[in-house]
N, C-alpha and C. Protein backbone atom coordinates (compact mmCIF):
# COMPACT_ATOMS: atom_id res chain seq x y z
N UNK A 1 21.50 145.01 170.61
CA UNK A 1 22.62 144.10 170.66
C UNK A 1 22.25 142.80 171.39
N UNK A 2 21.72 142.63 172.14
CA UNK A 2 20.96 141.24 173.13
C UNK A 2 20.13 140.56 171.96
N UNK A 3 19.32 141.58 171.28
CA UNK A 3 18.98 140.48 170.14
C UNK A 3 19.76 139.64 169.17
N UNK A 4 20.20 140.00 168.56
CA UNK A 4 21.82 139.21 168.26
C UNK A 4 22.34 138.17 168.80
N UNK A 5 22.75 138.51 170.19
CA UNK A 5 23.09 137.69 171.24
C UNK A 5 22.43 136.67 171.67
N UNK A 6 21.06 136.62 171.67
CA UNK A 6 19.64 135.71 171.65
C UNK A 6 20.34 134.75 170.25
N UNK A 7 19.91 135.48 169.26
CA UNK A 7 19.52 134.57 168.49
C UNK A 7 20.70 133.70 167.80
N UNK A 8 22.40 134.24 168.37
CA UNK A 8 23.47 133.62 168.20
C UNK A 8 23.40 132.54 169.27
N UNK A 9 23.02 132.74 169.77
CA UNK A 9 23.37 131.44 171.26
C UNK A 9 22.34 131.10 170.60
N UNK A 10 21.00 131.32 170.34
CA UNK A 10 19.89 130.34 170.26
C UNK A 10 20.48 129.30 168.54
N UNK A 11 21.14 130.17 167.96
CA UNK A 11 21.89 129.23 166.78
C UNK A 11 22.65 128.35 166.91
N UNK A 12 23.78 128.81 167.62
CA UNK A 12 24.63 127.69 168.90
C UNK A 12 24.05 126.95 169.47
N UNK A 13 22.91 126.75 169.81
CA UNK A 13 22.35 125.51 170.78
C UNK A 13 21.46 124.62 170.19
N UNK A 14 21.03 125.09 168.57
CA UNK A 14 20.15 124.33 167.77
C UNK A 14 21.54 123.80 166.82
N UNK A 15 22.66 124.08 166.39
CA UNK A 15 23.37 123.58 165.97
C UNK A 15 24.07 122.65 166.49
N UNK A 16 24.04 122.56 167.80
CA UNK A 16 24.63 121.58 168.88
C UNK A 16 23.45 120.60 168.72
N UNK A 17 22.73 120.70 169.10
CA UNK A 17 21.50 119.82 169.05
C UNK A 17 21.45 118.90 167.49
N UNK A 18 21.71 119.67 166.58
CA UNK A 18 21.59 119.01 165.61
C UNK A 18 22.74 117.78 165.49
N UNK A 19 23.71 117.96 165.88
CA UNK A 19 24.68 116.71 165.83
C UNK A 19 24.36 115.72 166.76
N UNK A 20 23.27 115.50 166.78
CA UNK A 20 22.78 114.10 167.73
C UNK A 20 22.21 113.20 166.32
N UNK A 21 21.68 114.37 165.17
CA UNK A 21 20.74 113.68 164.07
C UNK A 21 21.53 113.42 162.99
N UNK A 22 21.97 112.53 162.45
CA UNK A 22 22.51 111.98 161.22
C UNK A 22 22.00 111.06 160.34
N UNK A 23 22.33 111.37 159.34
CA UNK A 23 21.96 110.60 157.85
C UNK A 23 22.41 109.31 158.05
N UNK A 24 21.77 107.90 157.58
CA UNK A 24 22.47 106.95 157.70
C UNK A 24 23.38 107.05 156.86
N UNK A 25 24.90 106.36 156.80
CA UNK A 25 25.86 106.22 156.12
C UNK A 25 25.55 104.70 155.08
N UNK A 26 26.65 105.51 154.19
CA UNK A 26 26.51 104.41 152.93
C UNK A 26 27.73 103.39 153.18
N UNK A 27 27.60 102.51 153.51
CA UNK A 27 28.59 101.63 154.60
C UNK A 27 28.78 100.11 153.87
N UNK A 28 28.45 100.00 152.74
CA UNK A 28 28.88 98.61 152.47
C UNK A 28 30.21 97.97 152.09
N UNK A 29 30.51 96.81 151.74
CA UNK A 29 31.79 96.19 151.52
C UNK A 29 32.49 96.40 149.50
N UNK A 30 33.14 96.03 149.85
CA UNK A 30 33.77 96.10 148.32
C UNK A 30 33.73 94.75 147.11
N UNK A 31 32.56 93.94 147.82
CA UNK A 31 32.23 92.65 147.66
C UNK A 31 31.25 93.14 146.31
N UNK A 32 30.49 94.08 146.95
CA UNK A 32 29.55 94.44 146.01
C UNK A 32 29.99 95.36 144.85
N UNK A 33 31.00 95.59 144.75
CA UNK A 33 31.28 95.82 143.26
C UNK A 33 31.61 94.95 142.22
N UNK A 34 32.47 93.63 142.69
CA UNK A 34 32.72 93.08 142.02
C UNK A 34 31.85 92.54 141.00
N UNK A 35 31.00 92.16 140.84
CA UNK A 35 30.30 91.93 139.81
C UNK A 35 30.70 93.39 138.64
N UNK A 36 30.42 94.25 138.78
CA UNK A 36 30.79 95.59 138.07
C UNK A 36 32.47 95.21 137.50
N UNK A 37 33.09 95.27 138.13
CA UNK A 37 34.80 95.05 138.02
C UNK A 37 34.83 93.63 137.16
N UNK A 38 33.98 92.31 137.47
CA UNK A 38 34.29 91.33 136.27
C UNK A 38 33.86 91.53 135.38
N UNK A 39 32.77 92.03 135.05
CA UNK A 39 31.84 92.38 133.75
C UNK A 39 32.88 93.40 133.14
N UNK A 40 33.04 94.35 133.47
CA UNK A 40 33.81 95.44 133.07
C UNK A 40 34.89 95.11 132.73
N UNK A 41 35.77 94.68 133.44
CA UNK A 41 37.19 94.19 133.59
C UNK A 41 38.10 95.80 133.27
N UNK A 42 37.97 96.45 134.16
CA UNK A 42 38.73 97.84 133.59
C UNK A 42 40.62 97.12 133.76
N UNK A 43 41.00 97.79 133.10
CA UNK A 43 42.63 97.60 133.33
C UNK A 43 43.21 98.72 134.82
N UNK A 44 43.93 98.01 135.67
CA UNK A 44 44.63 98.12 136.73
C UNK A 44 44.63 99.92 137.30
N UNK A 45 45.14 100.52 136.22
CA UNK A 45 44.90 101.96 136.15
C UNK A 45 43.91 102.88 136.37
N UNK A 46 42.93 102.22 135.42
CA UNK A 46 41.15 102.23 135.36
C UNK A 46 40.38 102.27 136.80
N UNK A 47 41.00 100.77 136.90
CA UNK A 47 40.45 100.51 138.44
C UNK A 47 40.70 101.28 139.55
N UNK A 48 42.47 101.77 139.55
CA UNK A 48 42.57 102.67 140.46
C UNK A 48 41.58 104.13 140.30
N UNK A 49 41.63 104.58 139.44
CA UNK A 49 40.46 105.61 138.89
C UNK A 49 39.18 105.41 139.53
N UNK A 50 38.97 103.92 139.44
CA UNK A 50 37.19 104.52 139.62
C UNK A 50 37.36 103.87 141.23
N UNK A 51 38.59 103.48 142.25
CA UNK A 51 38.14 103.52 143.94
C UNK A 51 38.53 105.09 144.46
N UNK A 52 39.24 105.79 143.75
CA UNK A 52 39.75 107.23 144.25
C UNK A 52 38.65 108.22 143.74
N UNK A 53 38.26 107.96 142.70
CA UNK A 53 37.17 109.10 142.19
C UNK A 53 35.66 108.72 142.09
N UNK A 54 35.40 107.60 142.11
CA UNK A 54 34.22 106.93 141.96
C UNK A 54 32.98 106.19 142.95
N UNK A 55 33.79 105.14 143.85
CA UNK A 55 32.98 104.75 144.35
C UNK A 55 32.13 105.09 145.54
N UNK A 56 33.06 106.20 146.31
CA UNK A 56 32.47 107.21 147.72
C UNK A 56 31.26 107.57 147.11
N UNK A 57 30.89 108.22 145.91
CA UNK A 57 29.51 108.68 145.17
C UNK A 57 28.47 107.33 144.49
N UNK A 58 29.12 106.23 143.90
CA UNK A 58 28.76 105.78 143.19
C UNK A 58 28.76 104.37 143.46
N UNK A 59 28.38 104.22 144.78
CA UNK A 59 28.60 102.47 145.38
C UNK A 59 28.22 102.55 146.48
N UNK A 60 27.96 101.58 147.31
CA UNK A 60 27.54 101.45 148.17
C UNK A 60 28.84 101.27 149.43
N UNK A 61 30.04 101.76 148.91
CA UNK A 61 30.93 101.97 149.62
C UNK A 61 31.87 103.16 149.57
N UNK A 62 31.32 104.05 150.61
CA UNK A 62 31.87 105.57 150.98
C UNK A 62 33.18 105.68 151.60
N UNK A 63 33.97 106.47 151.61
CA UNK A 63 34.52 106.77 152.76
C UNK A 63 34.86 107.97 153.05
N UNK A 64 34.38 107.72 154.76
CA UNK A 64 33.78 109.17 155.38
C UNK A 64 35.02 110.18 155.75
N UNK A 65 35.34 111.34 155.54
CA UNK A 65 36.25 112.02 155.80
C UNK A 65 36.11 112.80 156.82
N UNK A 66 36.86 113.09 157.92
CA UNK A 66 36.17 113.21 159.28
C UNK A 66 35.18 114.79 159.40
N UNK A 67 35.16 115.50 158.42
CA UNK A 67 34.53 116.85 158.64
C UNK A 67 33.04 116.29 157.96
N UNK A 68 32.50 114.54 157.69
CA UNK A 68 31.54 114.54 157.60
C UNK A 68 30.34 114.01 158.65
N UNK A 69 30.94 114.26 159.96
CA UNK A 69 30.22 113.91 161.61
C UNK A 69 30.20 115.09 161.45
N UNK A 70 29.96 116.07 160.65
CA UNK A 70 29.52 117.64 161.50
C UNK A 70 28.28 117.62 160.28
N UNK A 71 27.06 117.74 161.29
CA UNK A 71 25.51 118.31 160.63
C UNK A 71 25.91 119.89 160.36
N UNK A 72 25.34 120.42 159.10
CA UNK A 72 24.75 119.58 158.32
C UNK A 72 25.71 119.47 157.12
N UNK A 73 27.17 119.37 157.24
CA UNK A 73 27.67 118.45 156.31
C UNK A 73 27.32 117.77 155.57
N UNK A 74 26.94 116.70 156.77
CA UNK A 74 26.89 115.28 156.31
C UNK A 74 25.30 115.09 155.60
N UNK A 75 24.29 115.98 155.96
CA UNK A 75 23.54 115.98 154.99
C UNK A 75 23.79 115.93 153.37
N UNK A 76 24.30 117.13 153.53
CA UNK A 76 25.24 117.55 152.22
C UNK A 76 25.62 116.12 151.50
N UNK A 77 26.23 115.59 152.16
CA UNK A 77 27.14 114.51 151.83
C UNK A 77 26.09 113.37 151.34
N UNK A 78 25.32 113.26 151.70
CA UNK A 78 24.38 111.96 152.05
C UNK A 78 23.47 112.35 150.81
N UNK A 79 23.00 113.71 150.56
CA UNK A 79 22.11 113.88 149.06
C UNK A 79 23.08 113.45 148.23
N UNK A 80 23.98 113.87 147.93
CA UNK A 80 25.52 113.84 147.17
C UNK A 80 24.95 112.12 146.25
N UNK A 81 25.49 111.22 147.62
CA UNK A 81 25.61 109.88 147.66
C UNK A 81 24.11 109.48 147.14
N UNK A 82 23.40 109.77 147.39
CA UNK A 82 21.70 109.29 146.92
C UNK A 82 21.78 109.68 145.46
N UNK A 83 22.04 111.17 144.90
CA UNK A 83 22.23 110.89 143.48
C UNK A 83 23.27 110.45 142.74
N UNK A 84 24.44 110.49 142.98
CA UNK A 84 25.04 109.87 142.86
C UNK A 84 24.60 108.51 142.28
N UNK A 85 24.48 107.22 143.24
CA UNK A 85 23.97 106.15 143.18
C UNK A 85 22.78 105.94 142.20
N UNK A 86 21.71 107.16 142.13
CA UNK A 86 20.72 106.74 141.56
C UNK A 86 21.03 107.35 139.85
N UNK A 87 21.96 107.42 140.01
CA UNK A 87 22.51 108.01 138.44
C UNK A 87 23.16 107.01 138.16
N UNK A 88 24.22 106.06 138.62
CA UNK A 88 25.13 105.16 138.48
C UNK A 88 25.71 104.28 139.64
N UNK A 89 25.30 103.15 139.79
CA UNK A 89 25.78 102.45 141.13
C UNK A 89 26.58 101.56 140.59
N UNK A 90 27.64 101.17 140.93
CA UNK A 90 28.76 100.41 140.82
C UNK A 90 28.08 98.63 141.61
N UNK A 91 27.15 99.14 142.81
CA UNK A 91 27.01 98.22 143.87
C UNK A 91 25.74 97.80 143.29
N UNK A 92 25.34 98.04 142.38
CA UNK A 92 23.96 97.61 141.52
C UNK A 92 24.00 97.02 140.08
N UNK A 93 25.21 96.67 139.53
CA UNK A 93 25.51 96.81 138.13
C UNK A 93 24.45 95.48 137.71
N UNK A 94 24.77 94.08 138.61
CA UNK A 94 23.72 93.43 137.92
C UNK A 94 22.47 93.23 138.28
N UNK A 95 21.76 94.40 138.21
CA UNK A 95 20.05 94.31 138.40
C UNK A 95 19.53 94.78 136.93
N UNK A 96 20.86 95.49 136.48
CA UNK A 96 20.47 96.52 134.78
C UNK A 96 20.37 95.90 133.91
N UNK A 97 19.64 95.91 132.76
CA UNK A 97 19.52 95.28 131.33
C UNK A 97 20.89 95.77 131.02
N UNK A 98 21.21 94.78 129.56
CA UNK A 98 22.33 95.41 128.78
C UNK A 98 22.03 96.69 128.56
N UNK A 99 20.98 96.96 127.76
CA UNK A 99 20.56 98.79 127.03
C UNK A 99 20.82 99.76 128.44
N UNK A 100 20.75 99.12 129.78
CA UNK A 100 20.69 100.32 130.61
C UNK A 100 22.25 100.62 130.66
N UNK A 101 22.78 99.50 131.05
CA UNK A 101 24.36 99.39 131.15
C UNK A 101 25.12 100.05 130.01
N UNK A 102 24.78 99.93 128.98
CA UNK A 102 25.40 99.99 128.10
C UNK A 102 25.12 101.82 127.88
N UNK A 103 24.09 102.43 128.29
CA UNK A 103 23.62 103.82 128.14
C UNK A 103 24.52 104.47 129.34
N UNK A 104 24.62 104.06 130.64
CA UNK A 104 25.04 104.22 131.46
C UNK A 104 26.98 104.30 131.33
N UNK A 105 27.35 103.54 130.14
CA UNK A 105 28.57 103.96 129.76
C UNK A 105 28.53 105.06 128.96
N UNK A 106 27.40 105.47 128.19
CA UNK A 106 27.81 106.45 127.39
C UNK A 106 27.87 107.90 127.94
N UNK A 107 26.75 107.71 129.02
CA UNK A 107 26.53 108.45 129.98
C UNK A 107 28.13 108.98 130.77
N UNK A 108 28.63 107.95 131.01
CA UNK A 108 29.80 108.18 131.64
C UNK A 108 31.33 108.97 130.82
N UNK A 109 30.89 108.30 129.63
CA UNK A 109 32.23 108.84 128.83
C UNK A 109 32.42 110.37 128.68
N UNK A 110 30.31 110.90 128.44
CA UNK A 110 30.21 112.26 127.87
C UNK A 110 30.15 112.98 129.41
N UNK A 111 30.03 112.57 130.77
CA UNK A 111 30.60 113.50 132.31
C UNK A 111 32.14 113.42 132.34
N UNK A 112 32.51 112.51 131.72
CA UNK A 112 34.10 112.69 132.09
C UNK A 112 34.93 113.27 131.01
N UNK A 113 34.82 113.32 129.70
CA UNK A 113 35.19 114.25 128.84
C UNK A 113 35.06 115.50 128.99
N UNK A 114 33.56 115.73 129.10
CA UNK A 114 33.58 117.21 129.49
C UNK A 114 33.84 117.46 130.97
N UNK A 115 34.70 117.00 131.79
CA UNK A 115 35.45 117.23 133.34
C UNK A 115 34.16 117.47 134.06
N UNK A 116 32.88 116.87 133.67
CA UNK A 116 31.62 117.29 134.76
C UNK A 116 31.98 116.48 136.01
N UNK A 117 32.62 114.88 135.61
CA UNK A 117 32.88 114.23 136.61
C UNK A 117 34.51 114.41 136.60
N UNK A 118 34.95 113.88 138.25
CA UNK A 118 34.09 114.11 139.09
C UNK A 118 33.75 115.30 139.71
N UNK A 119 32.57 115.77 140.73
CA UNK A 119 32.53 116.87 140.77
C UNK A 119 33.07 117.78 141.57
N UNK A 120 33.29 119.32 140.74
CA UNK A 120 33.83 119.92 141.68
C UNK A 120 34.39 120.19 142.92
N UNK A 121 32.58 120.20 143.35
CA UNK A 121 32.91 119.83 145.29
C UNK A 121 33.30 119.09 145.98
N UNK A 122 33.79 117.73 144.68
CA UNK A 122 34.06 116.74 145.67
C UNK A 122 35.87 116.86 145.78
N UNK A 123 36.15 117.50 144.22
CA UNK A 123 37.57 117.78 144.04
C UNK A 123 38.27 118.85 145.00
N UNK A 124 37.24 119.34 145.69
CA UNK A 124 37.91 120.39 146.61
C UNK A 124 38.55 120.21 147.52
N UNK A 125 38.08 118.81 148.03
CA UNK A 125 38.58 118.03 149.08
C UNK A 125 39.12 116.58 149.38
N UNK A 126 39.06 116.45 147.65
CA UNK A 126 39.28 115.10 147.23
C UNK A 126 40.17 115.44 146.13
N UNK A 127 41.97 116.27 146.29
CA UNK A 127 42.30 116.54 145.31
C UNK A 127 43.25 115.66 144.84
N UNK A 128 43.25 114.59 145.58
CA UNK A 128 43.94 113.57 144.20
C UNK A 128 42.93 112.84 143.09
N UNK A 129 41.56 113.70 143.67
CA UNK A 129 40.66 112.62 142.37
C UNK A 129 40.38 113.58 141.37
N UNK A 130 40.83 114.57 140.85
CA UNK A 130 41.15 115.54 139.47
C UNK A 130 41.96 114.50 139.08
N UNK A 131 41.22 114.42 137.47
CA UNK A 131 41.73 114.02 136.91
C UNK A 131 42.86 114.74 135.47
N UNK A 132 43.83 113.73 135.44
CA UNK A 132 44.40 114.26 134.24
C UNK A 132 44.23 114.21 132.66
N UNK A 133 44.39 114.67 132.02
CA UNK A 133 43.87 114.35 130.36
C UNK A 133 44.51 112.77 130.16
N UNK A 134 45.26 112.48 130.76
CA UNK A 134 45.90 111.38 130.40
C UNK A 134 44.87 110.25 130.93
N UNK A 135 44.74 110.42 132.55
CA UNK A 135 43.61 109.78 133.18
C UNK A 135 42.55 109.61 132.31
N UNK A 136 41.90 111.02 132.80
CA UNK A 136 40.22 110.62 131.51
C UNK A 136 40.57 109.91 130.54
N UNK A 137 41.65 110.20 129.16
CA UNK A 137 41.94 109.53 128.28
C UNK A 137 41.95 107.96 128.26
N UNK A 138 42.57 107.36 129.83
CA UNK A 138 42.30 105.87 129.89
C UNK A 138 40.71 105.30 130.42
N UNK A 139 40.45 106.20 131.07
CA UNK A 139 38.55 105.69 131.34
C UNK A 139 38.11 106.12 130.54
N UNK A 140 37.87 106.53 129.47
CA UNK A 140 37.27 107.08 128.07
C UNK A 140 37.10 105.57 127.23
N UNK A 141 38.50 105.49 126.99
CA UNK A 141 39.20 104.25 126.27
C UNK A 141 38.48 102.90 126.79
N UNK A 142 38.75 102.61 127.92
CA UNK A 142 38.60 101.39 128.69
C UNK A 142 36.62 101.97 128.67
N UNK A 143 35.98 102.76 128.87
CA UNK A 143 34.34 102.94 128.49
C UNK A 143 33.96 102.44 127.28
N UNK A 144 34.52 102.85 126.03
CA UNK A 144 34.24 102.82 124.90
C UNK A 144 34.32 101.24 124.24
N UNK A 145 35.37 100.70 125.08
CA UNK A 145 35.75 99.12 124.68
C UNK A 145 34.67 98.10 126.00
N UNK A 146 33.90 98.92 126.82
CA UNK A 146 33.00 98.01 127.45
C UNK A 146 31.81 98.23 126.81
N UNK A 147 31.29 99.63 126.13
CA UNK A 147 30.42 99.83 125.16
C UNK A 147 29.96 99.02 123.78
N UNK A 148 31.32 98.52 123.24
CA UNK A 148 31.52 97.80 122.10
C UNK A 148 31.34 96.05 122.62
N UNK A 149 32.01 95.48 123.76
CA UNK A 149 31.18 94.78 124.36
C UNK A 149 29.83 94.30 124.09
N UNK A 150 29.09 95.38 125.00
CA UNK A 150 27.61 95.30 124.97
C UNK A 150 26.94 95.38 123.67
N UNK A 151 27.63 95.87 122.79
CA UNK A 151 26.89 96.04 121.30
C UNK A 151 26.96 94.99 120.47
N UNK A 152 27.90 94.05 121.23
CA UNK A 152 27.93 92.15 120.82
C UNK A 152 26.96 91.72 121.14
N UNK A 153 26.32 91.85 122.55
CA UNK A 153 25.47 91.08 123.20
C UNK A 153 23.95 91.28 122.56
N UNK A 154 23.33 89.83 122.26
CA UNK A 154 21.96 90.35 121.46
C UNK A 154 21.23 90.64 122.73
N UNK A 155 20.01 92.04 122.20
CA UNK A 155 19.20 92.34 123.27
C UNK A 155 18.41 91.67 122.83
N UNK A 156 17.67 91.60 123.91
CA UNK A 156 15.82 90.55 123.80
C UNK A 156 14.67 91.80 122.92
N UNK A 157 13.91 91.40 122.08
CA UNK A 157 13.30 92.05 121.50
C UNK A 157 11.78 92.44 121.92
């Protein structure tokens, strides 16, 4: 039984220890989407959609919910945000060619149809960002008409 006891306190005191070490946070302004939001121009609805379900993963602007100062949470949290971003950044839109942008919507239409986005884990604790058929139905819509967009624009050959 002391062994136990060892190695529970010795867990307790490396878990304490560990909340000194944190991930940097994804901390930027809402400046940097805009470029994304004029290009796009989602309608009002849309928009509310993608700051409640979207940009904590997918921008360079998070927001932290307080059970994410506990290691290793916030690890958790911080891979989350790295793929996230490197799948789709809102805070990056104009560095992309049209073909990337434009893939990157299709990309988006076929995670949110099939309810991949957003995800689960994030809906567990983020349950106003489940979406409704009605919801998806308007970011589907409003995707498909920024898709058609880009299929105006001549690419460089």
């Amino acid at each position: 039984m002391k062994v136990i006891k060892k190695i529970g306190l010795l867990f307790l005191i490396l878990l304490l220890i560990a909340q000194f070490f944190r991930p940097e946070k994804n901390e930027g302004n809402l400046s940097s989407i805009e470029p994304f939001l004029l290009e796009t121009n989602p309608p009002e609805n849309v928009k509310t959609i993608l700051q409640e379900t979207c940009y904590d993963c997918h921008s360079n602007v998070t927001r932290y919910p307080w059970y994410s100062h506990i290691t290793p949470v916030n690890y958790w949290m911080a891979d989350h945000i790295k793929h996230g971003k490197k799948h789709f950044n809102l805070s990056n839109w104009e560095g992309n060619s049209v073909k990337r942008k434009d893939h990157k919507f299709e990309e988006l239409i076929e995670m949110v149809e099939e309810k991949e986005m957003p995800l689960k884990s994030y809906t567990w604790t983020h349950t106003h960002a489940k979406l409704s058929n009605e919801q998806i139905q308007s970011v589907v819509d409003w995707a498909k008409q920024v898709r058609m967009m880009y299929a105006l624009i001549p690419k460089p050959e």
